[in-house]
PDB file of N, CA and C in Angstrom:
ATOM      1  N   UNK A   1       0.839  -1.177   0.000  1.00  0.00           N
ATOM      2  CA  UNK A   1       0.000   0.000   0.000  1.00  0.00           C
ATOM      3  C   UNK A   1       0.887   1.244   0.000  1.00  0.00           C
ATOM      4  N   UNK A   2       0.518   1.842  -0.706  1.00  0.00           N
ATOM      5  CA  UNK A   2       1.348   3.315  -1.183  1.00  0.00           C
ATOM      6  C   UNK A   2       0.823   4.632   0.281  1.00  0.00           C
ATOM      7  N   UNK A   3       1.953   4.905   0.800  1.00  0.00           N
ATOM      8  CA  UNK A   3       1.117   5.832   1.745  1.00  0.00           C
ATOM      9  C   UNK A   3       1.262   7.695   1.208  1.00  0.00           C
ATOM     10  N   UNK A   4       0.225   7.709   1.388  1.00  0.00           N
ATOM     11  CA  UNK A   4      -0.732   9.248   0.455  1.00  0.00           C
ATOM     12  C   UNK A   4       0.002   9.999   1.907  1.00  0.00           C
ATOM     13  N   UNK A   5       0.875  11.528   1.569  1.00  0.00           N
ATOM     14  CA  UNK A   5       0.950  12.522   3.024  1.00  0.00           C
ATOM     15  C   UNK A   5       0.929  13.650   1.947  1.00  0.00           C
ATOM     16  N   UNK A   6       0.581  14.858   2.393  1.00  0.00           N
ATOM     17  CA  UNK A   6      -0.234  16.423   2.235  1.00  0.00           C
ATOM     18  C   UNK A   6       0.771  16.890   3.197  1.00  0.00           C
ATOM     19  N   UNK A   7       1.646  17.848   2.949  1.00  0.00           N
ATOM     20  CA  UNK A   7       1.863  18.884   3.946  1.00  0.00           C
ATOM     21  C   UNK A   7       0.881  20.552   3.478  1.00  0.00           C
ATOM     22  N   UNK A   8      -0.387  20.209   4.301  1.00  0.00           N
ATOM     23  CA  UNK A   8      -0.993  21.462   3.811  1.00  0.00           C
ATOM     24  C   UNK A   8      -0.245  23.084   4.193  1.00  0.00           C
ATOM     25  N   UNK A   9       0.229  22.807   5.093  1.00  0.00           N
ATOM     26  CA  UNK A   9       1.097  24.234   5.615  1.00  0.00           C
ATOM     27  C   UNK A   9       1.825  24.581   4.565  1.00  0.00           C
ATOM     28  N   UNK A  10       2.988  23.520   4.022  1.00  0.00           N
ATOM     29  CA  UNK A  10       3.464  23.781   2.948  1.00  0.00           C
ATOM     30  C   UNK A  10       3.080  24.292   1.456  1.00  0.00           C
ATOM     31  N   UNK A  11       2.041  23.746   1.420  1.00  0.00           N
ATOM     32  CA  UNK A  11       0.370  23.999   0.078  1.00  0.00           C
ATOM     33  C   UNK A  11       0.366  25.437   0.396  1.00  0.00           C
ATOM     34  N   UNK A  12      -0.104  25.978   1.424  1.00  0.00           N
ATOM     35  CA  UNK A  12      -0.658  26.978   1.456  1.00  0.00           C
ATOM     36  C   UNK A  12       0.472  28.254   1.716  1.00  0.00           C
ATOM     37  N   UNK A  13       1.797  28.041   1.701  1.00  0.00           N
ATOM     38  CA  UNK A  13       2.735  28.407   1.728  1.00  0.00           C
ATOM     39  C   UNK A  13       3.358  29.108   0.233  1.00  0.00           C
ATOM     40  N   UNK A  14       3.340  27.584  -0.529  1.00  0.00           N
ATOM     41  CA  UNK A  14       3.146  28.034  -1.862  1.00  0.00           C
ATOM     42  C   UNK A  14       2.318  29.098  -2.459  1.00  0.00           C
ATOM     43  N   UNK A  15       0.616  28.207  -2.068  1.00  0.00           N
ATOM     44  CA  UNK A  15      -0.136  29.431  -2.738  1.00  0.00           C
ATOM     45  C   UNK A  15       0.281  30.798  -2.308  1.00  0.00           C
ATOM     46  N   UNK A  16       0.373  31.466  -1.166  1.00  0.00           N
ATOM     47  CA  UNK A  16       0.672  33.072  -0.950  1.00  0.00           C
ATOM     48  C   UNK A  16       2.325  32.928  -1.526  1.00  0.00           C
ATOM     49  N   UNK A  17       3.080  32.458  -1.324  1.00  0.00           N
ATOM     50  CA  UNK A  17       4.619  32.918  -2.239  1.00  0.00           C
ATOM     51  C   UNK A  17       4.279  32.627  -3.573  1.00  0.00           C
ATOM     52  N   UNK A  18       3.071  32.117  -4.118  1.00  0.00           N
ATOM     53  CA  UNK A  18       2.919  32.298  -5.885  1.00  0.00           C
ATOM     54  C   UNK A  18       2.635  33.780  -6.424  1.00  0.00           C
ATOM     55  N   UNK A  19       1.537  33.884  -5.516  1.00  0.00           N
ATOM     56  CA  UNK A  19       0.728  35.361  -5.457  1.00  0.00           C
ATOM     57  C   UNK A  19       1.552  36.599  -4.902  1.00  0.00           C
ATOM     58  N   UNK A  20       2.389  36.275  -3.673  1.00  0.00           N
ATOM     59  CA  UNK A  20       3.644  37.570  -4.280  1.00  0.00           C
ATOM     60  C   UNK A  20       4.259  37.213  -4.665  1.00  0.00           C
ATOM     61  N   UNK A  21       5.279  36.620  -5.369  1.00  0.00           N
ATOM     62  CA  UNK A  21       6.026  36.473  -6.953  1.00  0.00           C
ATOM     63  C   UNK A  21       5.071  37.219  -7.791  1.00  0.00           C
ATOM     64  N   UNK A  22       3.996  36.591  -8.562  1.00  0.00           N
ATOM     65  CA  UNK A  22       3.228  37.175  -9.299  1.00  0.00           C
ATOM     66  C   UNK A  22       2.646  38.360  -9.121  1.00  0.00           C
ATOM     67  N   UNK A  23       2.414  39.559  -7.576  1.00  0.00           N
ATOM     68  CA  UNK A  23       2.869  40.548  -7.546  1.00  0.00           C
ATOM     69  C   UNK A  23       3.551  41.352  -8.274  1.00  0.00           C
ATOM     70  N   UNK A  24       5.100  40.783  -7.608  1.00  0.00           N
ATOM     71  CA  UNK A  24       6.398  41.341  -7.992  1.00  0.00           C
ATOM     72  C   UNK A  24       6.585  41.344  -9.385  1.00  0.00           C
ATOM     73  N   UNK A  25       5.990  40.298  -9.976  1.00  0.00           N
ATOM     74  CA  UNK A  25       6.475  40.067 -11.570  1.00  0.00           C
ATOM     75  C   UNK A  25       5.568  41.398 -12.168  1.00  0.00           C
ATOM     76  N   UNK A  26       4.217  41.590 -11.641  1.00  0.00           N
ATOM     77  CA  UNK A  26       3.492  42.761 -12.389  1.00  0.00           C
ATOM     78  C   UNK A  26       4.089  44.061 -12.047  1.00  0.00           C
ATOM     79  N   UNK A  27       4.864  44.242 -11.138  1.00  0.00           N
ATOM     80  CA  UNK A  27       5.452  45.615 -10.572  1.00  0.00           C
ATOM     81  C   UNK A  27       6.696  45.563 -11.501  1.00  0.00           C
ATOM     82  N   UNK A  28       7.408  44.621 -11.554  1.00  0.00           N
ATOM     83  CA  UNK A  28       8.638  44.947 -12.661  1.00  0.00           C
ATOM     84  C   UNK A  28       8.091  45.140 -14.127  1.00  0.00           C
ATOM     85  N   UNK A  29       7.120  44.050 -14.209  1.00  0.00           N
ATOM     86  CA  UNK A  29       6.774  44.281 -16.123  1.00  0.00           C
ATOM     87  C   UNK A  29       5.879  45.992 -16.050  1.00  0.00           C
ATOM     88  N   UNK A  30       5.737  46.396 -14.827  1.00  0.00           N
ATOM     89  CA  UNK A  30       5.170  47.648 -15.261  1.00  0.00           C
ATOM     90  C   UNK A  30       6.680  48.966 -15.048  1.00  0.00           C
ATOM     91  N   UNK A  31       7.153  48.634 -14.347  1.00  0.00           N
ATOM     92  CA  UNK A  31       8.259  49.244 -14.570  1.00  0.00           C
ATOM     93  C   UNK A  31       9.044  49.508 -15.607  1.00  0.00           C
ATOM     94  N   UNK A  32       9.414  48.372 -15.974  1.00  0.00           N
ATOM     95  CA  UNK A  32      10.049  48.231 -17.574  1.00  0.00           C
ATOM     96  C   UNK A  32       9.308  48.857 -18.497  1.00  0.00           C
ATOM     97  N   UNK A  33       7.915  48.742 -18.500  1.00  0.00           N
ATOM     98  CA  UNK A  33       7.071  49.061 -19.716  1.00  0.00           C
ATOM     99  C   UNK A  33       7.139  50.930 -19.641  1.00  0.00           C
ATOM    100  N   UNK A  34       7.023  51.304 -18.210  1.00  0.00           N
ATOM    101  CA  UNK A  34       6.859  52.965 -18.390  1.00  0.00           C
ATOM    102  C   UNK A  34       8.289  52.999 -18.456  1.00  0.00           C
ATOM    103  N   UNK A  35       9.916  52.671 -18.344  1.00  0.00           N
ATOM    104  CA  UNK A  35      11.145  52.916 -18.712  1.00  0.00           C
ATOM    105  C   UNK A  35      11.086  53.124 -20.409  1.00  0.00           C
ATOM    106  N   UNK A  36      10.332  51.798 -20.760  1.00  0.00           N
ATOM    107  CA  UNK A  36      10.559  51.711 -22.041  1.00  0.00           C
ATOM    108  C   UNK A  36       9.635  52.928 -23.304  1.00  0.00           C
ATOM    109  N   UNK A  37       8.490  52.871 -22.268  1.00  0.00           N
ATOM    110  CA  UNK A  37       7.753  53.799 -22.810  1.00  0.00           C
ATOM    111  C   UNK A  37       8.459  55.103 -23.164  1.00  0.00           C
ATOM    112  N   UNK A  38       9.288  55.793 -21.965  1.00  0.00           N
ATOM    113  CA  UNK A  38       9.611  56.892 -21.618  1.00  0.00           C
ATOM    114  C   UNK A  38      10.614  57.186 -23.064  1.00  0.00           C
ATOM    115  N   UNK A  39      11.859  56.098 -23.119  1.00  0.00           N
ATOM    116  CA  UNK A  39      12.247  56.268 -24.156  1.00  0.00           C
ATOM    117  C   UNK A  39      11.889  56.143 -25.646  1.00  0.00           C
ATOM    118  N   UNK A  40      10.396  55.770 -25.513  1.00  0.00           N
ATOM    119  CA  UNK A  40       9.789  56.143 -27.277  1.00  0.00           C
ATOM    120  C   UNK A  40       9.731  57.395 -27.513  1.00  0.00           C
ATOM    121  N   UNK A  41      10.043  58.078 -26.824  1.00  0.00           N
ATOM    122  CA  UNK A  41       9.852  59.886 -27.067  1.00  0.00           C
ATOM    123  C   UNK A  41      10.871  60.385 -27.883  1.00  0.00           C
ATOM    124  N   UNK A  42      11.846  59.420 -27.964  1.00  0.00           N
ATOM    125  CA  UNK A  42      13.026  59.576 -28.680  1.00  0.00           C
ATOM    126  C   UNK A  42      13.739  58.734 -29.767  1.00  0.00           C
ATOM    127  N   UNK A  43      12.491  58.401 -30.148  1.00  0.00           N
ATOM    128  CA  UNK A  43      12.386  57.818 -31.575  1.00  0.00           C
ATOM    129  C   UNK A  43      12.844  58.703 -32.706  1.00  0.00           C
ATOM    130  N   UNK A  44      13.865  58.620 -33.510  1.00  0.00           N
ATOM    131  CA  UNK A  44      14.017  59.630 -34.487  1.00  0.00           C
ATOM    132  C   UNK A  44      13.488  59.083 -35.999  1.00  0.00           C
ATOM    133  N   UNK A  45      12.751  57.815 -35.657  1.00  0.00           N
ATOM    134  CA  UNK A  45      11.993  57.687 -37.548  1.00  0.00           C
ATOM    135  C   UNK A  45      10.641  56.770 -36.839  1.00  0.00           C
ATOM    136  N   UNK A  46       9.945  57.015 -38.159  1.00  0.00           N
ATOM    137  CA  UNK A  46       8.372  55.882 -37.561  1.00  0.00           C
ATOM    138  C   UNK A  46       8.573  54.512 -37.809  1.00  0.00           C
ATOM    139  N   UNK A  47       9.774  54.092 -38.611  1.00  0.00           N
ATOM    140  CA  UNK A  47       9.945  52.919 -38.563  1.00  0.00           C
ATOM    141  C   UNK A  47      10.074  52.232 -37.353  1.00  0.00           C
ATOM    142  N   UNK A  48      11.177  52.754 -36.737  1.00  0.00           N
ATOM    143  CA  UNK A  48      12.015  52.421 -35.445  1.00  0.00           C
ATOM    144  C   UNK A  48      10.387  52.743 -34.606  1.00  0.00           C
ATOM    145  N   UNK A  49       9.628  53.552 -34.290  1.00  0.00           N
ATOM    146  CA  UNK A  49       8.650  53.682 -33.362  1.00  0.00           C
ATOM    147  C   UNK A  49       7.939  52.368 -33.598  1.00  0.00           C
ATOM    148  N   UNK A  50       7.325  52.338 -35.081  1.00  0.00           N
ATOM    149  CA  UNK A  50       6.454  50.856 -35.220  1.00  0.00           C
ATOM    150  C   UNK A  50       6.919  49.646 -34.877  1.00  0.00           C
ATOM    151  N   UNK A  51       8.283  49.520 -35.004  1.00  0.00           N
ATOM    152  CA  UNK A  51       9.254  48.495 -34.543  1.00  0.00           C
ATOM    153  C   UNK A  51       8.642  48.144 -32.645  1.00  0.00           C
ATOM    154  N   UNK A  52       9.064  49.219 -32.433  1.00  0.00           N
ATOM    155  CA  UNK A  52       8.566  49.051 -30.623  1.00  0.00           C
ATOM    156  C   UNK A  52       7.363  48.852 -30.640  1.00  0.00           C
ATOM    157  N   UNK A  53       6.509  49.201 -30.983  1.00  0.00           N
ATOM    158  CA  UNK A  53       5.086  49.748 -30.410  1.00  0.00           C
ATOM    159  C   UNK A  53       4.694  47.690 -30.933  1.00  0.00           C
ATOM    160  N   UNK A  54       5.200  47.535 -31.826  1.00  0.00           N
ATOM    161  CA  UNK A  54       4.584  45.989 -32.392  1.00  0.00           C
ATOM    162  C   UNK A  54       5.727  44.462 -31.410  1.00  0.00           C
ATOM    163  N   UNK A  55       6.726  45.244 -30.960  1.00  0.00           N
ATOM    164  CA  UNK A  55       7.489  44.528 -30.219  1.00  0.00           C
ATOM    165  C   UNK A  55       6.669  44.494 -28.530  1.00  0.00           C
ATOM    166  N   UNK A  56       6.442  45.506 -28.738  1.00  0.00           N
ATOM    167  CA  UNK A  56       5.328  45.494 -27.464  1.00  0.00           C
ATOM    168  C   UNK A  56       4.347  45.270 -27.184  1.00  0.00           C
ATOM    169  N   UNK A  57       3.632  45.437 -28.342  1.00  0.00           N
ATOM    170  CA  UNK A  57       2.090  44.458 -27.984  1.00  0.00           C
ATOM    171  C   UNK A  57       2.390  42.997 -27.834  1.00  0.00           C
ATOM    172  N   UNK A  58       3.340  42.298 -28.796  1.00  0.00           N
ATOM    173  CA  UNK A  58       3.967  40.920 -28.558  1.00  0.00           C
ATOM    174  C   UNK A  58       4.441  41.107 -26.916  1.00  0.00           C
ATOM    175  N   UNK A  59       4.597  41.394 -26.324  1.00  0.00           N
ATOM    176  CA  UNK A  59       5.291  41.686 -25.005  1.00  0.00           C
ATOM    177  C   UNK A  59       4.517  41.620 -24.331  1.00  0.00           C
ATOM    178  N   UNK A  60       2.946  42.044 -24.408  1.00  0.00           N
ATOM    179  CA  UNK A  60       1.611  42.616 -23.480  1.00  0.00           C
ATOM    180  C   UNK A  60       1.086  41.348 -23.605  1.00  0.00           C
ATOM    181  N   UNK A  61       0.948  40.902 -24.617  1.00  0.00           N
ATOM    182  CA  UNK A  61      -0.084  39.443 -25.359  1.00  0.00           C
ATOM    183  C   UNK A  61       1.066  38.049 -24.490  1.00  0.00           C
ATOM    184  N   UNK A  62       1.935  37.681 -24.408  1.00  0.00           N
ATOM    185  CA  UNK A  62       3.042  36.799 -24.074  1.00  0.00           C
ATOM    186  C   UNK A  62       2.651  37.542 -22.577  1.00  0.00           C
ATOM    187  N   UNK A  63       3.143  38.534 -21.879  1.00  0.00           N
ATOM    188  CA  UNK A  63       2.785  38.799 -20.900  1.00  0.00           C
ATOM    189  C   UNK A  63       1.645  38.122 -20.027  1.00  0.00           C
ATOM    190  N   UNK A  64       0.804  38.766 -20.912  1.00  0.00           N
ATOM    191  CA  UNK A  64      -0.957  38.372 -20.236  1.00  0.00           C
ATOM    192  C   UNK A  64      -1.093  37.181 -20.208  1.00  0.00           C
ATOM    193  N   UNK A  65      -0.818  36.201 -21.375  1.00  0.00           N
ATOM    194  CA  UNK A  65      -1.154  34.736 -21.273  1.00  0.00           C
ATOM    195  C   UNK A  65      -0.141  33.647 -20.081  1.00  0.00           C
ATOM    196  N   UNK A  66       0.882  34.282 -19.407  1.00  0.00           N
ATOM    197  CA  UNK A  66       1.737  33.699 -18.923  1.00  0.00           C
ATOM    198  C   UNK A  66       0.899  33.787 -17.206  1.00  0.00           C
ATOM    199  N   UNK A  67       0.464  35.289 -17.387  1.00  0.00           N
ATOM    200  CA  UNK A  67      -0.195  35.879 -15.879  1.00  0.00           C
ATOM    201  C   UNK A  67      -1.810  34.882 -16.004  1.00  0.00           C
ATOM    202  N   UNK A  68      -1.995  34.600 -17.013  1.00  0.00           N
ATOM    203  CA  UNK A  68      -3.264  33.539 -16.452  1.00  0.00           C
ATOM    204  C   UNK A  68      -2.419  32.124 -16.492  1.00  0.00           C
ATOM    205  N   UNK A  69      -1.601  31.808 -17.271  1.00  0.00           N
ATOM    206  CA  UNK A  69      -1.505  30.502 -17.156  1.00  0.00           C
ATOM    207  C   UNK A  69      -1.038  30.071 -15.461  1.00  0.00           C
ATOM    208  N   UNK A  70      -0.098  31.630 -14.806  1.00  0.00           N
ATOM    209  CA  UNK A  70       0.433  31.205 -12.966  1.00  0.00           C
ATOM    210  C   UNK A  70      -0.643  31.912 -12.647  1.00  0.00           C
ATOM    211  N   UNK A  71      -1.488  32.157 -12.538  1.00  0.00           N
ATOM    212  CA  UNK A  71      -2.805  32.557 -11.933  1.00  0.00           C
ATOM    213  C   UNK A  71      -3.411  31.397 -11.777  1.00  0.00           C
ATOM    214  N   UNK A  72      -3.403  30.670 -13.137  1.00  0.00           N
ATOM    215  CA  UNK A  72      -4.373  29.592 -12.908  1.00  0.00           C
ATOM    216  C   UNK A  72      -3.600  28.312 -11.904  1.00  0.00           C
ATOM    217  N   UNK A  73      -2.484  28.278 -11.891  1.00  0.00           N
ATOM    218  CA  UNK A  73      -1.671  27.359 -11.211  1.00  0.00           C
ATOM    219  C   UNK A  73      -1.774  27.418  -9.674  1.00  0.00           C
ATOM    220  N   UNK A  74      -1.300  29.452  -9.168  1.00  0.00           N
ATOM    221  CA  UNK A  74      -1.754  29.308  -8.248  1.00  0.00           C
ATOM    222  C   UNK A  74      -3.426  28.589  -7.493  1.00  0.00           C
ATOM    223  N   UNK A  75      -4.575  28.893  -8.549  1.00  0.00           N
ATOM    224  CA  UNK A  75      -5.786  28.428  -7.786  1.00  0.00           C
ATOM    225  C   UNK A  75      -5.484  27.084  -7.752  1.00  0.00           C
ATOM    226  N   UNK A  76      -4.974  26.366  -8.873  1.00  0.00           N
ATOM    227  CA  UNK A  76      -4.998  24.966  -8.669  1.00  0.00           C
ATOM    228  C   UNK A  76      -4.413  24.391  -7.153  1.00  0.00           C
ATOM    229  N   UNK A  77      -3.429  25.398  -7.119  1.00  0.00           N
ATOM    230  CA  UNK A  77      -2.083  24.496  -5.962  1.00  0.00           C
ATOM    231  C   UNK A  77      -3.367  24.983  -4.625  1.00  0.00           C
ATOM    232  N   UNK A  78      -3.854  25.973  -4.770  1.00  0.00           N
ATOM    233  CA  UNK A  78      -5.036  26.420  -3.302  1.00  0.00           C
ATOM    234  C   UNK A  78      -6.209  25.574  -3.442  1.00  0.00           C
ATOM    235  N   UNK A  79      -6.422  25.108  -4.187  1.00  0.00           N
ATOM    236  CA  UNK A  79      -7.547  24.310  -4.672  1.00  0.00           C
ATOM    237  C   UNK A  79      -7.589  22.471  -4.154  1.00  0.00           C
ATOM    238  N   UNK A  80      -6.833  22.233  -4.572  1.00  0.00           N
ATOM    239  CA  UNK A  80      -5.890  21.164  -4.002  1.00  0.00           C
ATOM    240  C   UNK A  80      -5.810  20.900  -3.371  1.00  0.00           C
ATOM    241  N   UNK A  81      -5.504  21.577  -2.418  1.00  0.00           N
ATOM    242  CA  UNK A  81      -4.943  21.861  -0.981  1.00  0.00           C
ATOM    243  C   UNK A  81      -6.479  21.678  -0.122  1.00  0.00           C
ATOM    244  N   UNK A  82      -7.331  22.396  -0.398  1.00  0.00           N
ATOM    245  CA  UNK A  82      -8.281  22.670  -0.214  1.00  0.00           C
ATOM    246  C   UNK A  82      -9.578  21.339  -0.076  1.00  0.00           C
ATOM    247  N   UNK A  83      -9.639  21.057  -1.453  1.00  0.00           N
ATOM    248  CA  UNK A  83     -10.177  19.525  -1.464  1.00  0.00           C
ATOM    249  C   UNK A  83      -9.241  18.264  -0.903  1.00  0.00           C
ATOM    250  N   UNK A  84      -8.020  18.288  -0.593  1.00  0.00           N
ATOM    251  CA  UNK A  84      -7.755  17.304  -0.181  1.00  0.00           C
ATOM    252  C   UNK A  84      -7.909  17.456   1.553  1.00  0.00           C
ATOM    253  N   UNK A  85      -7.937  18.474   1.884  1.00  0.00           N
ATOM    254  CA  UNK A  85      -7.990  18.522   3.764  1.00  0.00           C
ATOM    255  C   UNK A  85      -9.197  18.016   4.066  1.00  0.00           C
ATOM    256  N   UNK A  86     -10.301  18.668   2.998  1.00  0.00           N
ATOM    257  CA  UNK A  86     -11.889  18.571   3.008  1.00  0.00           C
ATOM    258  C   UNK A  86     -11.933  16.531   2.959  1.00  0.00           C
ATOM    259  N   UNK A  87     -11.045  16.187   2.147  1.00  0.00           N
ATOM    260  CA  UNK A  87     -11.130  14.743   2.113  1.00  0.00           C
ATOM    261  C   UNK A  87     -10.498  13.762   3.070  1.00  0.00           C
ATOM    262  N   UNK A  88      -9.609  14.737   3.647  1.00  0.00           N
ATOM    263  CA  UNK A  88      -8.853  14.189   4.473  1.00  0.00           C
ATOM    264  C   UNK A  88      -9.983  14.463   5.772  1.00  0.00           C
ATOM    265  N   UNK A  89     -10.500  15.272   6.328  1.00  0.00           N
ATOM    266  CA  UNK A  89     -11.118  15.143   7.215  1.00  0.00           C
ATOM    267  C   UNK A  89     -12.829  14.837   7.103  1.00  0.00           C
ATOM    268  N   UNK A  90     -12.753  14.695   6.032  1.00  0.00           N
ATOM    269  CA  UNK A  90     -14.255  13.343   5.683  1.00  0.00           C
ATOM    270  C   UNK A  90     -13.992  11.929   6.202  1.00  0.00           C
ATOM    271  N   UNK A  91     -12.473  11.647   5.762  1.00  0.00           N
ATOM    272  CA  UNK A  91     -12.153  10.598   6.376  1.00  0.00           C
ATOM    273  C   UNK A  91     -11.890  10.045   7.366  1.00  0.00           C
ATOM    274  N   UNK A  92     -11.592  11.109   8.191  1.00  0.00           N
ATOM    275  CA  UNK A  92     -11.293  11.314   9.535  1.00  0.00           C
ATOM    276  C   UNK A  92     -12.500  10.739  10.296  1.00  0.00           C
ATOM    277  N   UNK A  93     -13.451  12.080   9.803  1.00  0.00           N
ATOM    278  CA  UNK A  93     -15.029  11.393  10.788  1.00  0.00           C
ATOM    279  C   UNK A  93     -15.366  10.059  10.626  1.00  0.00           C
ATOM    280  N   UNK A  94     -15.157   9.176   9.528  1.00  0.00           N
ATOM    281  CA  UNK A  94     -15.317   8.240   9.406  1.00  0.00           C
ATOM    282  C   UNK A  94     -15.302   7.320  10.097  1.00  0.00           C
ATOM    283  N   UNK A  95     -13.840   7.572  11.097  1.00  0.00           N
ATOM    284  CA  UNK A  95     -13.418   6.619  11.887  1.00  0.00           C
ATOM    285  C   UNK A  95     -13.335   7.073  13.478  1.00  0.00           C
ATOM    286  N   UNK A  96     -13.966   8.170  13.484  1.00  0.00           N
ATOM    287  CA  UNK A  96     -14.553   8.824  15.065  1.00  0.00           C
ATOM    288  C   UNK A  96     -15.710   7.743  15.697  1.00  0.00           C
ATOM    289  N   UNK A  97     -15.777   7.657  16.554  1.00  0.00           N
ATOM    290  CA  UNK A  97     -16.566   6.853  17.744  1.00  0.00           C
ATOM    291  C   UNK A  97     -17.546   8.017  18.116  1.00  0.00           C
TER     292      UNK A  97
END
């Protein structure tokens, strides 16, 4: 028999250090973006501007899909966590007197 162990402390440890990482990650990609912004002002042709402005929507789009794909990870890992305590202490009563 394979023995099943949960460290939920640890679970739920994760989930809040996913959610600030993923914080932090939106505070730098917004940082970078108004740095980068700042220097489009000093674009000297529209080529070079369209160059950025299309390098950056690729940047926003790759961005965004990455922030749901650890968004969605974090709910999973809280989720998890969540239904298995709920199962773990279904099982529990089970065997209460």
């Amino acid at each position: 028999m394979t023995l099943i162990k949960y460290d939920f402390a640890s679970l739920e440890r994760l989930t809040t250090d996913l959610g600030s990482q993923f914080q932090r990650l939106e505070t730098l990609a917004s940082d970078l973006k108004r740095q980068v912004t700042a220097l489009g002002d000093n674009w000297q042709s529209a080529q070079g501007a369209t160059s950025y402005q299309t390098a950056q929507a690729t940047w926003d789009r790759v961005f965004t899909e990455a922030r749901g794909n650890l968004t969605s990870l974090k709910t999973a890992v809280h989720n998890a966590s969540t239904n298995m305590s709920s199962t773990d202490q279904a099982v529990a009563r089970n065997f209460s007197v």
